[in-house]
N, C-alpha and C. Protein backbone atom coordinates (compact mmCIF):
# COMPACT_ATOMS: atom_id res chain seq x y z
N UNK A 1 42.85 -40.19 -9.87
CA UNK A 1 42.05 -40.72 -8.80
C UNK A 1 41.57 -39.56 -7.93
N UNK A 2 40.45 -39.51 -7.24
CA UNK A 2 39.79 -38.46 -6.69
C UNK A 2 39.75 -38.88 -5.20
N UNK A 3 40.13 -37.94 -4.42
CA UNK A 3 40.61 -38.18 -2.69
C UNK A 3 39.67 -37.53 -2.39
N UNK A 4 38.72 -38.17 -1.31
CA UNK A 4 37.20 -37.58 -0.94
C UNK A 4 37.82 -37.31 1.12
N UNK A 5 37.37 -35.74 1.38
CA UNK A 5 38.24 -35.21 2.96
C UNK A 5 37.23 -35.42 3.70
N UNK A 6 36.61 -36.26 4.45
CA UNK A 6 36.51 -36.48 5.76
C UNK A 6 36.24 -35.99 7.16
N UNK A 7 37.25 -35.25 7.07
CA UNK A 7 38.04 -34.62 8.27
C UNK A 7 36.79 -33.53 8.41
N UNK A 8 36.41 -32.70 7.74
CA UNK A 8 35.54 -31.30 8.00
C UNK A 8 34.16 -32.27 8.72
N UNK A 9 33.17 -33.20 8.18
CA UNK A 9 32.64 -33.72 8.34
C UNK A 9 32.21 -34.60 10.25
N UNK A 10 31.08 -34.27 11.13
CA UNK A 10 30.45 -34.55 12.12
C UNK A 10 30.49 -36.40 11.82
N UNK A 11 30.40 -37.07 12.52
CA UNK A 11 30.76 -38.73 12.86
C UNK A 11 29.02 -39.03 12.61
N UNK A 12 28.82 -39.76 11.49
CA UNK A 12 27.32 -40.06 11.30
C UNK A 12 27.25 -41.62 11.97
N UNK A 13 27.87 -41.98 12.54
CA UNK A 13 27.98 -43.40 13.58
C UNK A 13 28.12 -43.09 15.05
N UNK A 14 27.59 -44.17 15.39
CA UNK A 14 27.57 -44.06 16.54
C UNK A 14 26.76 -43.46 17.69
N UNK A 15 27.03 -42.33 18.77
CA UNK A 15 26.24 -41.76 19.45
C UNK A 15 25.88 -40.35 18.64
N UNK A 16 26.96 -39.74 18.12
CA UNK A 16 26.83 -38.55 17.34
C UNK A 16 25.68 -38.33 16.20
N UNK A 17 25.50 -39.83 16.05
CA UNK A 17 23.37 -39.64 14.90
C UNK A 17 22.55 -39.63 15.71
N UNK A 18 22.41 -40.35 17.38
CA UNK A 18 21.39 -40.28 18.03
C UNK A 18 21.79 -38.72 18.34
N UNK A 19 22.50 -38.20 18.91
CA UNK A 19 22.32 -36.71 19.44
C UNK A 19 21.78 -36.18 18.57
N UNK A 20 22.59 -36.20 16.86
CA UNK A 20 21.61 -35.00 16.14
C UNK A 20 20.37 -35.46 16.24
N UNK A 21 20.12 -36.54 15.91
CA UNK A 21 18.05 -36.61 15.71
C UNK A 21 17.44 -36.57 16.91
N UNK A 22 18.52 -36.62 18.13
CA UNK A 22 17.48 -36.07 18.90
C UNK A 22 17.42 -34.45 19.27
N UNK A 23 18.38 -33.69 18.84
CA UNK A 23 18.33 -32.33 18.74
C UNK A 23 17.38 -31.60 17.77
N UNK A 24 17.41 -32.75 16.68
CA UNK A 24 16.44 -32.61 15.68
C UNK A 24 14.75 -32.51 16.05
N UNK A 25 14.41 -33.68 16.88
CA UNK A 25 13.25 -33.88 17.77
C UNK A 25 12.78 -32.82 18.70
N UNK A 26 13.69 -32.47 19.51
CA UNK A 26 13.81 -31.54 20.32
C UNK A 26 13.61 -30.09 19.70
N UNK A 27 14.32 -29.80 18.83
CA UNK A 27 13.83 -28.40 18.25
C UNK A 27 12.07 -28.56 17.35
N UNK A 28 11.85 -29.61 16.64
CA UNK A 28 10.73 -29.91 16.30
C UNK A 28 9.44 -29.96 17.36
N UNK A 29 9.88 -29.91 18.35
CA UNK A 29 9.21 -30.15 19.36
C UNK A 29 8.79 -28.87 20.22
N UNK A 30 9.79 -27.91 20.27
CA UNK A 30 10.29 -26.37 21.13
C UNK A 30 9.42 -25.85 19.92
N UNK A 31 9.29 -25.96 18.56
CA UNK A 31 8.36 -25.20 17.42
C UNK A 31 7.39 -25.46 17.86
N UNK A 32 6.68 -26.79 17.59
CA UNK A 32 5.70 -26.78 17.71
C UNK A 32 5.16 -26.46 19.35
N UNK A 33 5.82 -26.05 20.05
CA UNK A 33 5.39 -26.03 21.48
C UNK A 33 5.05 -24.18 21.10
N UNK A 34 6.23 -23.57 20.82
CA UNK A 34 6.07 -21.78 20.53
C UNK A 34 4.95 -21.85 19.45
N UNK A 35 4.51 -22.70 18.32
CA UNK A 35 3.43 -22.17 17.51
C UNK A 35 1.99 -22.83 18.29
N UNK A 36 2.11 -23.59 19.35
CA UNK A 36 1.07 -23.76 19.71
C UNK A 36 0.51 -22.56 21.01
N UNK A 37 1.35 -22.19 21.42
CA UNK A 37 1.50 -21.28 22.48
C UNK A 37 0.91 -19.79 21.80
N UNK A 38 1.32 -19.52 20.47
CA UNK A 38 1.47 -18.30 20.00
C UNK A 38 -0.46 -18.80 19.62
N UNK A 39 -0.89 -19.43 19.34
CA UNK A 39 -1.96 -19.59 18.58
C UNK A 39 -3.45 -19.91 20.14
N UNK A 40 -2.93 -20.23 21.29
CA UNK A 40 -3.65 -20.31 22.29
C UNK A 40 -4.05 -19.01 22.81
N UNK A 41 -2.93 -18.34 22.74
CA UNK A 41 -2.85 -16.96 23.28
C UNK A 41 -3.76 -16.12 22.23
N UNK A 42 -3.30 -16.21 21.21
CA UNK A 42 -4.19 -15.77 20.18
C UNK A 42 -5.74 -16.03 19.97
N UNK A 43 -5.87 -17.17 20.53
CA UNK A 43 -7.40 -17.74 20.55
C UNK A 43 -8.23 -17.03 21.80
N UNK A 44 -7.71 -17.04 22.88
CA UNK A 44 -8.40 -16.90 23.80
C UNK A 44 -7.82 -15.72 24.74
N UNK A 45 -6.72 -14.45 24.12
CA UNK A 45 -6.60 -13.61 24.82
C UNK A 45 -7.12 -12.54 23.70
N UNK A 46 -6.22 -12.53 22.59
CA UNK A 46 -6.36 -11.70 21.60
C UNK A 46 -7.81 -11.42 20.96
N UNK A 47 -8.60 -12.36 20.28
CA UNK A 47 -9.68 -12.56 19.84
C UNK A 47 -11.37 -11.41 20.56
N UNK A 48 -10.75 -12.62 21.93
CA UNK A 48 -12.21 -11.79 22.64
C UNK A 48 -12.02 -10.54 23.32
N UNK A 49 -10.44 -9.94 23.15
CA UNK A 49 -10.31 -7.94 23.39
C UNK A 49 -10.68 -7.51 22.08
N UNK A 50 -10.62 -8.23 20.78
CA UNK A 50 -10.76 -7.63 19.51
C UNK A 50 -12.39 -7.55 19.93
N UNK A 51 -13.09 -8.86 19.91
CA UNK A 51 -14.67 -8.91 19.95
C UNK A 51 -15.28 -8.01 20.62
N UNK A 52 -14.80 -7.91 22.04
CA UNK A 52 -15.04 -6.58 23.24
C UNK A 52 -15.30 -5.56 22.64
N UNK A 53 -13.74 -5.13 21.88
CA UNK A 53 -13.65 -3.41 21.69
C UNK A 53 -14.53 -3.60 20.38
N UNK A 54 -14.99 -4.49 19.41
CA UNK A 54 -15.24 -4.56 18.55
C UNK A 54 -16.96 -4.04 18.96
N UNK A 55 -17.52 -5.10 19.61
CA UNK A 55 -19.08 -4.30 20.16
C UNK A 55 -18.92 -3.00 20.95
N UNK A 56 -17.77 -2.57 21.54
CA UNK A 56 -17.99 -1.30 22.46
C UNK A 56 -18.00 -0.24 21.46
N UNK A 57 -17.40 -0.55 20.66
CA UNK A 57 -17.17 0.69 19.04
C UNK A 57 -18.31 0.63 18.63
N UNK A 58 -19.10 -0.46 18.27
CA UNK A 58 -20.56 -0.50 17.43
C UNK A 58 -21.43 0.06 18.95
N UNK A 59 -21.67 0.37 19.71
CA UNK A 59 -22.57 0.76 20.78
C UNK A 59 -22.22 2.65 20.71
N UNK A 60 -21.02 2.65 20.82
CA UNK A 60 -20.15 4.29 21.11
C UNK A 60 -20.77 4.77 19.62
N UNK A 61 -20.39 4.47 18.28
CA UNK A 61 -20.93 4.87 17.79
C UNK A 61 -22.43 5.03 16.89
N UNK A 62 -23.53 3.70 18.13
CA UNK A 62 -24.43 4.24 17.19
C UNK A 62 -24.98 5.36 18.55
N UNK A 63 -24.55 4.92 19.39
CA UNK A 63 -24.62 6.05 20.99
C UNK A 63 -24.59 7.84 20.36
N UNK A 64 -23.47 7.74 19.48
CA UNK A 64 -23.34 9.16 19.13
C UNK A 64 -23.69 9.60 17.91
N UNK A 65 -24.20 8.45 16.99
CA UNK A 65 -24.94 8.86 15.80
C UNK A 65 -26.16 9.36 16.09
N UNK A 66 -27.27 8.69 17.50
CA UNK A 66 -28.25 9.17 17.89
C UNK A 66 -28.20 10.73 18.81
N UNK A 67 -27.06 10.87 18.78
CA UNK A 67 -27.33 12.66 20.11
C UNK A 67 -27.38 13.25 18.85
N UNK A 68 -26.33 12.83 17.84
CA UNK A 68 -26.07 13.75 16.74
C UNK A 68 -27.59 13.76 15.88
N UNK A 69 -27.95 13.54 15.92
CA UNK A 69 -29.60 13.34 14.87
C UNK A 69 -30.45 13.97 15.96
N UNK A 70 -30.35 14.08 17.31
CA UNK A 70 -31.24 14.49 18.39
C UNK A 70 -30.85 15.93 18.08
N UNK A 71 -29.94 15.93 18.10
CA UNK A 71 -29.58 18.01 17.89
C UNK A 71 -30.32 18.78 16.95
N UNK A 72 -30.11 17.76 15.37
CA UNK A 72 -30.75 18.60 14.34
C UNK A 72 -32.19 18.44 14.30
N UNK A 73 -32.93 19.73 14.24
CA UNK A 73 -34.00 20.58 13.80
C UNK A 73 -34.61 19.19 13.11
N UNK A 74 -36.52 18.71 13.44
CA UNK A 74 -36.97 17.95 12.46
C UNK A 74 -37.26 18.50 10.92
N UNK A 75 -37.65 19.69 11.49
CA UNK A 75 -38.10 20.50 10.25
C UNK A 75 -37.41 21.13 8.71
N UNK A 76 -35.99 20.34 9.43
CA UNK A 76 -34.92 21.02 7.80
C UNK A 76 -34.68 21.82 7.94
N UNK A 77 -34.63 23.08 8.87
CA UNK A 77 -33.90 24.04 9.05
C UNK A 77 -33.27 24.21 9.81
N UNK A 78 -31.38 24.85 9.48
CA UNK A 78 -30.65 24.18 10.29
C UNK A 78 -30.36 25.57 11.02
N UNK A 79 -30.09 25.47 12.35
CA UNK A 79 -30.13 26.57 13.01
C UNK A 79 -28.49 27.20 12.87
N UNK A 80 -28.48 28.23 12.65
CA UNK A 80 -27.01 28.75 13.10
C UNK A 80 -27.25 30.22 13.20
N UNK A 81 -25.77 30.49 13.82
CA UNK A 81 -25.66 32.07 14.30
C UNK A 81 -24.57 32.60 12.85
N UNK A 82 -24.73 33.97 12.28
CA UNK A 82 -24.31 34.59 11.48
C UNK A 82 -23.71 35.76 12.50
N UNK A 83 -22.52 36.01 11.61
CA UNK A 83 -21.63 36.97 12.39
C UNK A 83 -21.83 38.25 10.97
N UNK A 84 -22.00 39.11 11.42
CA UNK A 84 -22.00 40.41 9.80
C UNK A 84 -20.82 40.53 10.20
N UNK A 85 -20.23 41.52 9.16
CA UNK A 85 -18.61 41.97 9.04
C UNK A 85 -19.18 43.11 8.02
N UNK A 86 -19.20 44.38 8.73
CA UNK A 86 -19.27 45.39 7.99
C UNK A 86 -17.71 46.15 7.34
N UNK A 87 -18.35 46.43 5.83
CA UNK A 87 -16.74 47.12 5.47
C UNK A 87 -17.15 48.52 5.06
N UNK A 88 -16.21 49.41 5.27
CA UNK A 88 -16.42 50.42 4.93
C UNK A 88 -15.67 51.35 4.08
């Protein structure tokens, strides 16, 4: 005959099922409260500093693609200074 223990086992009667399911509720509830929180913040803090720095980068660099093209010579010849190094 097989003796089934009990004893280790939480009381599934009584008040002890309403507490777990409502601990159950309660943590289901604290999730979805932190993944809604994490995803608000994300919508409307994170997003539009990405968008910001995102156009200030496309402005900065076409800002400095144009000085850089203003410097060089139209004509194809590129100006520089030569240093000689005589050996003897």
């Amino acid at each position: 005959m097989m003796r089934l223990d009990y004893a280790g086992r939480r009381a599934t009667t009584g008040s002890g099922r309403v507490w777990g399911s409502m601990m159950k509720l309660a943590g289901l509830i604290l999730a979805g409260a932190v993944l809604l929180a994490v995803f608000l913040i994300g919508l409307f803090v994170v997003l539009p500093i990405m968008l910001v720095g995102g156009i200030a980068l496309a402005f900065y660099l076409r800002r400095r693609l144009r000085q850089a093209q203003r410097r060089q010579p139209r004509n194809g010849v590129i100006d520089v200074e030569y240093t000689v190094i005589e050996r003897r």
